[in-house]
C-alpha atoms as a PDB file:
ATOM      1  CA  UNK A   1     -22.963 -19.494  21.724  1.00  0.00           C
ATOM      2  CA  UNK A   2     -21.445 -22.579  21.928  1.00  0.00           C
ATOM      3  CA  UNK A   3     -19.783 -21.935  25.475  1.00  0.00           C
ATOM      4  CA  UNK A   4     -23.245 -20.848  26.746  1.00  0.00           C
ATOM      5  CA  UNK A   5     -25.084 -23.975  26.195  1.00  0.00           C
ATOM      6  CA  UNK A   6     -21.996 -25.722  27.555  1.00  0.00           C
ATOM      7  CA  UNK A   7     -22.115 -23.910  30.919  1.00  0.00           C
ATOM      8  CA  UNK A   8     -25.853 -24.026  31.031  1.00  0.00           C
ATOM      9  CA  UNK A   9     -25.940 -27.777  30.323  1.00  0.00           C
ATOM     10  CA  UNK A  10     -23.324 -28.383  33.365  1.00  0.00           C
ATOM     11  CA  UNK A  11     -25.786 -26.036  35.940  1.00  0.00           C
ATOM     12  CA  UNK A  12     -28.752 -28.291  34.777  1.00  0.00           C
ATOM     13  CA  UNK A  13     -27.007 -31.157  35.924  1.00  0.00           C
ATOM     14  CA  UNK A  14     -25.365 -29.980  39.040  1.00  0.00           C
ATOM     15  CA  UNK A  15     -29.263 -29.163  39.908  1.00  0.00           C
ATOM     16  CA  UNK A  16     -29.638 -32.676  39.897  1.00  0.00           C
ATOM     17  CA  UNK A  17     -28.357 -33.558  42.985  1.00  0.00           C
ATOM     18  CA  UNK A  18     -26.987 -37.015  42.414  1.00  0.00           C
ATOM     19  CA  UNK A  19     -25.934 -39.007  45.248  1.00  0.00           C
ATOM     20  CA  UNK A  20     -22.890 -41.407  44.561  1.00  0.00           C
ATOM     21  CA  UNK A  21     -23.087 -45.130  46.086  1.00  0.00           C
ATOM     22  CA  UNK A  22     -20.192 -47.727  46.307  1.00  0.00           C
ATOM     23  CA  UNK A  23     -22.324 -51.088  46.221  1.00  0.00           C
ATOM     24  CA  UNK A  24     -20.943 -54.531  45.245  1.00  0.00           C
ATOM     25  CA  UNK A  25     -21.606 -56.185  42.032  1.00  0.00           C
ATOM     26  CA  UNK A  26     -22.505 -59.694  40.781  1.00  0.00           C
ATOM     27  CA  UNK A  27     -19.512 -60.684  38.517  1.00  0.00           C
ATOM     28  CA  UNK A  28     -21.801 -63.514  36.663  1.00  0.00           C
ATOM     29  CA  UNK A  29     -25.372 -61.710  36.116  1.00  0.00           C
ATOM     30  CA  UNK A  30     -24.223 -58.032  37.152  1.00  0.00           C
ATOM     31  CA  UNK A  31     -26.640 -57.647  39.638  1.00  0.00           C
ATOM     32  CA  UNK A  32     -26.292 -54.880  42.727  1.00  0.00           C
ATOM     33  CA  UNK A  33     -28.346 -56.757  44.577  1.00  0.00           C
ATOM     34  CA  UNK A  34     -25.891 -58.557  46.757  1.00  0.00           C
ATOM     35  CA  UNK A  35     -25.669 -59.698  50.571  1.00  0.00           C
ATOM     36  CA  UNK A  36     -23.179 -61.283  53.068  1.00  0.00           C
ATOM     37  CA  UNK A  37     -23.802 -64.833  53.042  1.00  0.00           C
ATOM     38  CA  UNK A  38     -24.922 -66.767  55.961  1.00  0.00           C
ATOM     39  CA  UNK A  39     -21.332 -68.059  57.256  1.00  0.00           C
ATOM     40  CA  UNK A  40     -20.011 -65.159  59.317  1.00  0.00           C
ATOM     41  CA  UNK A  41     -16.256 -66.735  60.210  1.00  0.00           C
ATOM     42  CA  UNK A  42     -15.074 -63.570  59.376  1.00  0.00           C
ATOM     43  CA  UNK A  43     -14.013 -62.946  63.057  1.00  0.00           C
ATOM     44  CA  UNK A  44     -11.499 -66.518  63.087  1.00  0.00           C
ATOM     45  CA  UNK A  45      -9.786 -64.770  60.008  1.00  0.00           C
ATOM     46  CA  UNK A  46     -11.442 -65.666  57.113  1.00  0.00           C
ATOM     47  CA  UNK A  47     -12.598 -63.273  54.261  1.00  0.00           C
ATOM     48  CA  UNK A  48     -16.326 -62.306  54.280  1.00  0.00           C
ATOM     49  CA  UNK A  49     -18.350 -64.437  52.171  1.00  0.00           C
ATOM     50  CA  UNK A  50     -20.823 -62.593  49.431  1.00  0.00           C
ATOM     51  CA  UNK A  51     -23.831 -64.408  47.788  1.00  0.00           C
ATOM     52  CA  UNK A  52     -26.023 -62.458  44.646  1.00  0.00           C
ATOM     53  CA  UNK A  53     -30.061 -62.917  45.808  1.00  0.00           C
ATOM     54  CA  UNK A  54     -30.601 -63.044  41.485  1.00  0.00           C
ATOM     55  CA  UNK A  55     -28.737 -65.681  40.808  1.00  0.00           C
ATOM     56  CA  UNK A  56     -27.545 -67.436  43.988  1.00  0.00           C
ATOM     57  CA  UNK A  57     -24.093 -67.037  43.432  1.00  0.00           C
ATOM     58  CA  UNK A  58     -21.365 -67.014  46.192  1.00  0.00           C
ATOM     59  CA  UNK A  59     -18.207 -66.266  46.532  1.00  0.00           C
ATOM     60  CA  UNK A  60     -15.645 -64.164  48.514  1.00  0.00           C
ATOM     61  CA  UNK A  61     -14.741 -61.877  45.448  1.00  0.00           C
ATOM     62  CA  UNK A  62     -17.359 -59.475  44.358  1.00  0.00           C
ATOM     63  CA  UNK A  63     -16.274 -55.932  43.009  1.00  0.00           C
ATOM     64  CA  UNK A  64     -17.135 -52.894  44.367  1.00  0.00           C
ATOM     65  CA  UNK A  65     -18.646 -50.250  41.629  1.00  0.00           C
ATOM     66  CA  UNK A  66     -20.057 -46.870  41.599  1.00  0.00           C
ATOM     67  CA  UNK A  67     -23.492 -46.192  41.458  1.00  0.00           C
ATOM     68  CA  UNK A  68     -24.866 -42.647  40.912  1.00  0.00           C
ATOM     69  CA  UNK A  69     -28.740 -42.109  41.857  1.00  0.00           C
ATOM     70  CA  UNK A  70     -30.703 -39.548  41.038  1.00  0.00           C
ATOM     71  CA  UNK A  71     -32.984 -37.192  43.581  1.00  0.00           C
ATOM     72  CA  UNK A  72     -36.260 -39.362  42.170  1.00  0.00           C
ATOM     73  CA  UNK A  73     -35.071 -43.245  42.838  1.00  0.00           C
ATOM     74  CA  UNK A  74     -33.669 -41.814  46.277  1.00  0.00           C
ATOM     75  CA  UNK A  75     -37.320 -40.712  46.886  1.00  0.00           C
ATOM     76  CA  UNK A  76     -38.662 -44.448  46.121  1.00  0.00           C
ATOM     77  CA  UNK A  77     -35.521 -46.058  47.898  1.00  0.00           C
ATOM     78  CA  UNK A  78     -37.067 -44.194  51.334  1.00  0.00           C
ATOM     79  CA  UNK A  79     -40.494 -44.838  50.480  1.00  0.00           C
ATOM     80  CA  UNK A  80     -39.893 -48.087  50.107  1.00  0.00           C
ATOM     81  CA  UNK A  81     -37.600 -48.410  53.198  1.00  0.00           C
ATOM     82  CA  UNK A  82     -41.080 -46.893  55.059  1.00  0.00           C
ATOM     83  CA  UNK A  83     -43.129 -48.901  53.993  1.00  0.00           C
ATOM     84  CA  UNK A  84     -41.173 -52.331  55.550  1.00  0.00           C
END
């Protein structure tokens, strides 16, 4: 029985249809909502510059996470994307 709701519980959520993002992180308020700063000197040699829209925070180190989304925020990502 055990093994049954196992192998039912994994269809249910490959049903799901999660899409996986790589997105980059704020390291001081954890925020995804990040942006390459104004300064583009990237093509002299110098590393890309990121700034956080939350908190204002710059720098040219911001991680790079995983973000899974589900079939129902991809819906109101587009929407959203339509209505700009």
């Amino acid at each position: 029985m055990r093994f049954l709701k196992k192998k039912q519980e994994k269809e249910k959520e490959k049903k799901k249809k999660v899409k996986v993002i790589y997105a980059r992180m704020c390291p001081r308020c954890e925020s995804i909502n990040v942006t390459m700063g104004k300064r583009r000197l990237e093509a002299i040699g110098l590393p890309m510059l990121y700034q956080c829209l939350d908190c204002g925070f710059q720098n040219y180190n911001f991680p790079e996470v995983r973000v899974e989304i589900d079939k129902d925020k991809q819906k109101k990502l587009k929407n959203k994307k339509n209505e700009n």
